[in-house]
PDB file of N, CA and C in Angstrom:
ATOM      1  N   UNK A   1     -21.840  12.350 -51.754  1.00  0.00           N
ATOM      2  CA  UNK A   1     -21.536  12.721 -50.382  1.00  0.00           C
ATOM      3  C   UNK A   1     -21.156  11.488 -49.560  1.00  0.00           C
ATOM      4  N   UNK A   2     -21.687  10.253 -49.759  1.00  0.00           N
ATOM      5  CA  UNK A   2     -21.827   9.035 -49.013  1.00  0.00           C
ATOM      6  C   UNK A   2     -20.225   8.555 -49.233  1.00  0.00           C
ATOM      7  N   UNK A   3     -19.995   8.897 -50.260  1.00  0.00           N
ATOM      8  CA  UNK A   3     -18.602   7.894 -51.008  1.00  0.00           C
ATOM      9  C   UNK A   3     -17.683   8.640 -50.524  1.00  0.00           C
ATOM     10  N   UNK A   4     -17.754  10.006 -50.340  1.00  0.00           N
ATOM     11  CA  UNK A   4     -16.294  11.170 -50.327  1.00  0.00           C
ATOM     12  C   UNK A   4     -16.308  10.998 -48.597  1.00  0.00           C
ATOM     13  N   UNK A   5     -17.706  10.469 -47.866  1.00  0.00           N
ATOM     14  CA  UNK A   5     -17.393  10.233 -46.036  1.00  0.00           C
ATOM     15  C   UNK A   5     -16.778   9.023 -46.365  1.00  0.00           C
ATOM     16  N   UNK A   6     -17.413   7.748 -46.538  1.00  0.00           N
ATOM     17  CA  UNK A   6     -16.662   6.459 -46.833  1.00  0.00           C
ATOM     18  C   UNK A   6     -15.330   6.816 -46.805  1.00  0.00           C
ATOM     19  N   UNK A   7     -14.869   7.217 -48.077  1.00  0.00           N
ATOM     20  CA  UNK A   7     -13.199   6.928 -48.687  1.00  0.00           C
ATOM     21  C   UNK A   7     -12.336   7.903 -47.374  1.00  0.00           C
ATOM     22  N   UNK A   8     -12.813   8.724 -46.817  1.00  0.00           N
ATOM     23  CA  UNK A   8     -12.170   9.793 -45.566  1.00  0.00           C
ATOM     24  C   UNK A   8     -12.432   8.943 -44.356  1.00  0.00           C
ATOM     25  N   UNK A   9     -13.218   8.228 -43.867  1.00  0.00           N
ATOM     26  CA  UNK A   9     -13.154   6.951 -43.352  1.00  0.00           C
ATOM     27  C   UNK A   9     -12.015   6.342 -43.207  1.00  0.00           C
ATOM     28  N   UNK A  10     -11.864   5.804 -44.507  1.00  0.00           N
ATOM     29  CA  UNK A  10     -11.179   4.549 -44.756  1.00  0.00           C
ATOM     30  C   UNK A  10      -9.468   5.467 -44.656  1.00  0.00           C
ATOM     31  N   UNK A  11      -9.503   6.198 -45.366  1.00  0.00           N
ATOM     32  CA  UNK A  11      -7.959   7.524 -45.335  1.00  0.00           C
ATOM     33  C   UNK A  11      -7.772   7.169 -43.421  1.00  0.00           C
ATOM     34  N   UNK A  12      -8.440   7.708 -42.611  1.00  0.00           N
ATOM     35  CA  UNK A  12      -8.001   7.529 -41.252  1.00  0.00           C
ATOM     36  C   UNK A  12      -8.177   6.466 -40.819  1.00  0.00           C
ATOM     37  N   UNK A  13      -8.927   4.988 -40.934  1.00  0.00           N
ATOM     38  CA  UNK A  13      -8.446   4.149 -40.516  1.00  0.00           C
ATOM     39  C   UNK A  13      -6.759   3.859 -40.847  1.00  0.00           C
ATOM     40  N   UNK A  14      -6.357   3.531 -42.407  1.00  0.00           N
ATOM     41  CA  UNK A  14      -5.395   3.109 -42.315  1.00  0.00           C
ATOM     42  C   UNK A  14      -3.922   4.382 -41.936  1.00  0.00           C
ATOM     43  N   UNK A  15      -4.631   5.702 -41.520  1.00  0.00           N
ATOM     44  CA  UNK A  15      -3.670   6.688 -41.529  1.00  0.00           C
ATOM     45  C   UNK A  15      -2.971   6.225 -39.900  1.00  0.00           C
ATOM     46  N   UNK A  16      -3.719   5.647 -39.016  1.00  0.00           N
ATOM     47  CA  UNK A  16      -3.748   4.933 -37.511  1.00  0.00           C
ATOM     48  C   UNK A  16      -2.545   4.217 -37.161  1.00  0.00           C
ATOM     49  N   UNK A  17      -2.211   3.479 -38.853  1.00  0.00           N
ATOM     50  CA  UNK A  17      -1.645   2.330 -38.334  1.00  0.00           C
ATOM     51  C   UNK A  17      -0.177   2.943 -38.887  1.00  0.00           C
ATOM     52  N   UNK A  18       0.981   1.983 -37.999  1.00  0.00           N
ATOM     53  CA  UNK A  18       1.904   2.576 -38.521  1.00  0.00           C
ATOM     54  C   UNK A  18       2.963   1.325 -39.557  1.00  0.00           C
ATOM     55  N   UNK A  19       3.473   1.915 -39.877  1.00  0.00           N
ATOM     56  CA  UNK A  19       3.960   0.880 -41.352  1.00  0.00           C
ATOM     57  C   UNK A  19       4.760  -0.247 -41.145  1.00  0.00           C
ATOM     58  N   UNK A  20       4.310  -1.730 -41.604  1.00  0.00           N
ATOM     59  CA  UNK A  20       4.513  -2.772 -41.517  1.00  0.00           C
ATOM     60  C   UNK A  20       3.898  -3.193 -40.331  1.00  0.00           C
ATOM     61  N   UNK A  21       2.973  -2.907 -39.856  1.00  0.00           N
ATOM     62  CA  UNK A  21       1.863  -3.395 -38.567  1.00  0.00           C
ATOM     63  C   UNK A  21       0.758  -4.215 -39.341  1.00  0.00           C
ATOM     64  N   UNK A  22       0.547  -5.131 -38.666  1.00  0.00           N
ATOM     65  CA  UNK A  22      -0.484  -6.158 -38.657  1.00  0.00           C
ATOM     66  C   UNK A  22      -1.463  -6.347 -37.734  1.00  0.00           C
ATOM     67  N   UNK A  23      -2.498  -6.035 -37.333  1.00  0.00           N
ATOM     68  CA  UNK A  23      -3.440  -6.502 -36.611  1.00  0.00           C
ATOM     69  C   UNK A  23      -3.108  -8.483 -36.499  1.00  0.00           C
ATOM     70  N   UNK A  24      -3.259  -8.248 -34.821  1.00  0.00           N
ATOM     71  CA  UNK A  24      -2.900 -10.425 -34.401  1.00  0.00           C
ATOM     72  C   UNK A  24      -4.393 -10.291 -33.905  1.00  0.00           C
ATOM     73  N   UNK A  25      -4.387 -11.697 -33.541  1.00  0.00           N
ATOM     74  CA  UNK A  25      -6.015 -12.262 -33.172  1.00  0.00           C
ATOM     75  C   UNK A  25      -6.375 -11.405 -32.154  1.00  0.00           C
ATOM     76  N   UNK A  26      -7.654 -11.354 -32.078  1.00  0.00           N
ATOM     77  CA  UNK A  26      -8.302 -10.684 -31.143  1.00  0.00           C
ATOM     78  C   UNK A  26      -8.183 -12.351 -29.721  1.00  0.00           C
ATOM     79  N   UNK A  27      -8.378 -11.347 -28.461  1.00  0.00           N
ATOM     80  CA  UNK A  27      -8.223 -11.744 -26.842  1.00  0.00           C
ATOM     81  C   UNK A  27     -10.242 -12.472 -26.954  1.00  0.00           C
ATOM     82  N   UNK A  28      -9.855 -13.936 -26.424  1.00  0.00           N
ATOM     83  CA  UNK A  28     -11.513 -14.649 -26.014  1.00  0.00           C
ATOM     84  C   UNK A  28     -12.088 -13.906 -24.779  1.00  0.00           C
ATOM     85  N   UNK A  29     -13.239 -14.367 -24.647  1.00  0.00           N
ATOM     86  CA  UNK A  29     -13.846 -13.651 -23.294  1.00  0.00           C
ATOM     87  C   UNK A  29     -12.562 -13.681 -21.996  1.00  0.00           C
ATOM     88  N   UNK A  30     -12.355 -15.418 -22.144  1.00  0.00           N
ATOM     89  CA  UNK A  30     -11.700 -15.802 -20.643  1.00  0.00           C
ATOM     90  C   UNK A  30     -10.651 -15.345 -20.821  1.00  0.00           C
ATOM     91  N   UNK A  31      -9.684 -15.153 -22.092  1.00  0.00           N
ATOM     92  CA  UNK A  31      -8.221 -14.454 -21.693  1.00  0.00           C
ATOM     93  C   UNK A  31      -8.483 -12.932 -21.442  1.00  0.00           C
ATOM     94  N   UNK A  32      -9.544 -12.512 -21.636  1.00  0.00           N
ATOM     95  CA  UNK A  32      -9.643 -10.945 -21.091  1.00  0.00           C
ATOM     96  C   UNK A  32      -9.891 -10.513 -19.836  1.00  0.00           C
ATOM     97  N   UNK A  33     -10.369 -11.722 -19.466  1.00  0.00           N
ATOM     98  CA  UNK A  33     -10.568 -11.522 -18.091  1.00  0.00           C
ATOM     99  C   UNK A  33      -9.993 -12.182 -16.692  1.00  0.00           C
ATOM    100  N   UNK A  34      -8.936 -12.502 -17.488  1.00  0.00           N
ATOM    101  CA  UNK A  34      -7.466 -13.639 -16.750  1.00  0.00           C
ATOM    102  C   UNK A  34      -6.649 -12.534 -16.916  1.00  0.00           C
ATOM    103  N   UNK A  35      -6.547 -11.467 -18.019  1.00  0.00           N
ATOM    104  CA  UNK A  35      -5.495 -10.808 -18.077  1.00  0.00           C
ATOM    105  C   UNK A  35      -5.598  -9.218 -17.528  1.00  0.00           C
ATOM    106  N   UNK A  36      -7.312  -8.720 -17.580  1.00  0.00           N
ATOM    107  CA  UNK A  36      -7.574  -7.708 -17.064  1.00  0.00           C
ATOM    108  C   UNK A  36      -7.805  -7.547 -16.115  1.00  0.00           C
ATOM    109  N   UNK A  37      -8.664  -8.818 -15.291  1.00  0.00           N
ATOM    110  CA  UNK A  37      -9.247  -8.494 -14.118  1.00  0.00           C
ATOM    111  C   UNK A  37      -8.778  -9.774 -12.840  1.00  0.00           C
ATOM    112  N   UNK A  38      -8.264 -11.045 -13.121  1.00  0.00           N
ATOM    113  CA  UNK A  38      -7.989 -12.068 -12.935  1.00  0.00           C
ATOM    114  C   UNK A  38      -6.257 -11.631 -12.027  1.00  0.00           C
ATOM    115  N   UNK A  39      -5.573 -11.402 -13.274  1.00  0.00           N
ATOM    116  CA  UNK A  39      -4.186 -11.444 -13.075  1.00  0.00           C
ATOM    117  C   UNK A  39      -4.040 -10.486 -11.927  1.00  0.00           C
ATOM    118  N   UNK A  40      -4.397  -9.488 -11.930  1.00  0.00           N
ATOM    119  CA  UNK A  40      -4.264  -8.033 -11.476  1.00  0.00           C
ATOM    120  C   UNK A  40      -4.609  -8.519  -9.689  1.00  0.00           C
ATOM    121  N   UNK A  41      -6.296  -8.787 -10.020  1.00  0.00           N
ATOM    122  CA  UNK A  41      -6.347  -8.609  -8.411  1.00  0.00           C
ATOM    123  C   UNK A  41      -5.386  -9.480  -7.288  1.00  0.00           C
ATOM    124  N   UNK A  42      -5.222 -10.611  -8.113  1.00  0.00           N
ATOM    125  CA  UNK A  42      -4.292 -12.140  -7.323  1.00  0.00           C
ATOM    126  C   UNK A  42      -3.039 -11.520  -7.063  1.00  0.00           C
ATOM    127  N   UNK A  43      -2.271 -10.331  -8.168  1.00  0.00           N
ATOM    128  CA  UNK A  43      -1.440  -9.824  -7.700  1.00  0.00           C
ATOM    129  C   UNK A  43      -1.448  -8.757  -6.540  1.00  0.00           C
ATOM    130  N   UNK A  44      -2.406  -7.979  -6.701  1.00  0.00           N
ATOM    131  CA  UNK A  44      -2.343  -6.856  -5.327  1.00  0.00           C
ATOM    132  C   UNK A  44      -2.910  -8.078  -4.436  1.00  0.00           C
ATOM    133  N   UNK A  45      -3.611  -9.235  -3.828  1.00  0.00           N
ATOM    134  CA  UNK A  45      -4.063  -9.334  -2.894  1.00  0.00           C
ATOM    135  C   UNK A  45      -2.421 -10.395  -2.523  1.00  0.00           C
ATOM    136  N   UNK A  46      -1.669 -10.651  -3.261  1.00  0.00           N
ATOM    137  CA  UNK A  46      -0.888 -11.475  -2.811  1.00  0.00           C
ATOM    138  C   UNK A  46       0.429 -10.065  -2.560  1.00  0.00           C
ATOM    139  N   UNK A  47       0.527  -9.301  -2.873  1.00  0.00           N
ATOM    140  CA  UNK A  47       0.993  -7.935  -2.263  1.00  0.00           C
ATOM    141  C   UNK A  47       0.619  -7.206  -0.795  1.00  0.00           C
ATOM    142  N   UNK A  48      -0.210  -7.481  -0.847  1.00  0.00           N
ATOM    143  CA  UNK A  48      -1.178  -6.967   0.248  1.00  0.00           C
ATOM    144  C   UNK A  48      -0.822  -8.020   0.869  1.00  0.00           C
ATOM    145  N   UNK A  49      -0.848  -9.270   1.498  1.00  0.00           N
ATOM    146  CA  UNK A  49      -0.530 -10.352   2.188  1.00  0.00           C
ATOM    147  C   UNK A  49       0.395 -10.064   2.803  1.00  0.00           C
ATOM    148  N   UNK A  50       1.604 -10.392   1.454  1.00  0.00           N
ATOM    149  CA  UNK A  50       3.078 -10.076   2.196  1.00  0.00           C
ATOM    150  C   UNK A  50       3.633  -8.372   2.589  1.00  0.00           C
ATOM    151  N   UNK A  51       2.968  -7.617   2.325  1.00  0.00           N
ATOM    152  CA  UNK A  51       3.011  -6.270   2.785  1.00  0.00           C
ATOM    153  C   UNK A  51       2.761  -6.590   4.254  1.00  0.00           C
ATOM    154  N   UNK A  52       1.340  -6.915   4.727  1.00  0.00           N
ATOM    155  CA  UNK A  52       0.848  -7.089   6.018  1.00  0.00           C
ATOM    156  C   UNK A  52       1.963  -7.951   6.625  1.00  0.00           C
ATOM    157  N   UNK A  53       1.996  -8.988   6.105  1.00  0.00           N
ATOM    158  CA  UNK A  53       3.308 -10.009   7.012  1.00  0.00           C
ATOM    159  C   UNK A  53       4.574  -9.604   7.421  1.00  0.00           C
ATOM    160  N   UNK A  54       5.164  -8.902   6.391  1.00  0.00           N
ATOM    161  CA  UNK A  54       6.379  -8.063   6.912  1.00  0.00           C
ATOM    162  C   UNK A  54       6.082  -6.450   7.874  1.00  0.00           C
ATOM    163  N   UNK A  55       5.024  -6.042   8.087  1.00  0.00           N
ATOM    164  CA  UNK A  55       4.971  -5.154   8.847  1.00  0.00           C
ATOM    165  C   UNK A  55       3.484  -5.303   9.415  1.00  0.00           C
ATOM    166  N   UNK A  56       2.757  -5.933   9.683  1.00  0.00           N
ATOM    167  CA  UNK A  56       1.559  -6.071  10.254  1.00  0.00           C
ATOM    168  C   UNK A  56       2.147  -6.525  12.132  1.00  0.00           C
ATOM    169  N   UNK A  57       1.217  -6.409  13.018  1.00  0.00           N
ATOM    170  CA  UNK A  57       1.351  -6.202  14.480  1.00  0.00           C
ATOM    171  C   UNK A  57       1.621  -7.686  14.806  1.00  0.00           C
ATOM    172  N   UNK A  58       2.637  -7.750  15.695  1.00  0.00           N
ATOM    173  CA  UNK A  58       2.579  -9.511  16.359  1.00  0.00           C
ATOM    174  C   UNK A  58       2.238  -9.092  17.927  1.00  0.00           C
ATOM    175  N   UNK A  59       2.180 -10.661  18.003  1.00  0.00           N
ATOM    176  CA  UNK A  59       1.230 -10.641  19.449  1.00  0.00           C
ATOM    177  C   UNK A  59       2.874 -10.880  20.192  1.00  0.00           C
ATOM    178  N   UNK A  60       3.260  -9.546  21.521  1.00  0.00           N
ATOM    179  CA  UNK A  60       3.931  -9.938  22.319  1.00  0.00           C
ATOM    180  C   UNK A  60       4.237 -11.410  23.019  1.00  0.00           C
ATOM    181  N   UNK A  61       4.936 -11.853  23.247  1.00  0.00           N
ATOM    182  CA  UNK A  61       4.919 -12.710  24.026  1.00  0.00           C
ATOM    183  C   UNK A  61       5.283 -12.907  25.742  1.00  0.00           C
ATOM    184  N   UNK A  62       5.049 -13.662  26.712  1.00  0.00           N
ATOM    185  CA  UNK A  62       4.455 -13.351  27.608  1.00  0.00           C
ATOM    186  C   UNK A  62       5.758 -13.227  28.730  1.00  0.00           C
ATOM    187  N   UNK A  63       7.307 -13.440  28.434  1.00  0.00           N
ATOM    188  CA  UNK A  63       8.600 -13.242  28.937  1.00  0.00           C
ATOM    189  C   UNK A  63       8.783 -11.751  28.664  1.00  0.00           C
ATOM    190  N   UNK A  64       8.098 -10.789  27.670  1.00  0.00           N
ATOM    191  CA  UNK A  64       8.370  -9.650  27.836  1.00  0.00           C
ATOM    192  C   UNK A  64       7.406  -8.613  28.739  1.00  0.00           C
ATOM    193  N   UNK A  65       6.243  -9.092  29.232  1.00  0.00           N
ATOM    194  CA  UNK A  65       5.696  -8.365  30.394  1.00  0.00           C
ATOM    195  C   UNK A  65       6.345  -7.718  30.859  1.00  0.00           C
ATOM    196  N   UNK A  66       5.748  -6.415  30.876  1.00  0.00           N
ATOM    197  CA  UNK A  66       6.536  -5.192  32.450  1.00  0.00           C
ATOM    198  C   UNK A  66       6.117  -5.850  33.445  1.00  0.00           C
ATOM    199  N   UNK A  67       6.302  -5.799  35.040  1.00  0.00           N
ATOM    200  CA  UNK A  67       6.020  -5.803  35.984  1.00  0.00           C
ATOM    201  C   UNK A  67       4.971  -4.732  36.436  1.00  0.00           C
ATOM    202  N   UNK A  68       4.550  -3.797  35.384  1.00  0.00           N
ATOM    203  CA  UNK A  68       3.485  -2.623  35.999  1.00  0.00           C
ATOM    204  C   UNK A  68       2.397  -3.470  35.459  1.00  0.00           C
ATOM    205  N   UNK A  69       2.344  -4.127  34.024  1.00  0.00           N
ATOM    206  CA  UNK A  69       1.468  -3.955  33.529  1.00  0.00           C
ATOM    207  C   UNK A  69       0.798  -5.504  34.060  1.00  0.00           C
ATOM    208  N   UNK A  70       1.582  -6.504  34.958  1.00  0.00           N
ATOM    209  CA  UNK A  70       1.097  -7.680  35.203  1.00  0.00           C
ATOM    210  C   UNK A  70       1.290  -7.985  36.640  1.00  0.00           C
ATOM    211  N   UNK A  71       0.429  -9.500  37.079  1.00  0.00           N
ATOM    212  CA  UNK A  71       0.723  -9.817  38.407  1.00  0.00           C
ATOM    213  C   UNK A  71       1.054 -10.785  38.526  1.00  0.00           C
ATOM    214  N   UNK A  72       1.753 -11.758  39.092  1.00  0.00           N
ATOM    215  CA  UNK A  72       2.699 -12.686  38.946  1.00  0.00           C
ATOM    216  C   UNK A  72       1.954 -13.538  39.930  1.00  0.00           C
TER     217      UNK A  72
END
């Protein structure tokens, strides 16, 4: 029973792969987390920056005053 799960095992591991594929090195702690969690956020927060900069609120300046809203 042990050998006929084994060998049906082993049948779907290599049934997974597709032909002429090689498994490459496995990713270290730090490139997994430069590439999963690192890369990612630096990109949305540097998105988010220039999102805000091109449409975020500027401060009027003080030649465009109405006359209602000021006193001279």
């Amino acid at each position: 029973m042990m050998i006929h799960l084994a060998s049906t095992i082993n049948f779907l591991n290599l049934d997974n792969q597709e032909d002429g594929t090689v498994a490459g090195e496995g990713l270290s702690a730090i490139e997994t987390f430069t590439y999963f969690f690192a890369a990612p956020t630096v990109l949305f927060i540097l998105i988010s920056v220039i999102t805000y900069a091109m449409t975020g609120d500027r401060k009027k300046s003080k030649s465009s005053d109405s006359a209602i809203t000021s006193i001279e």
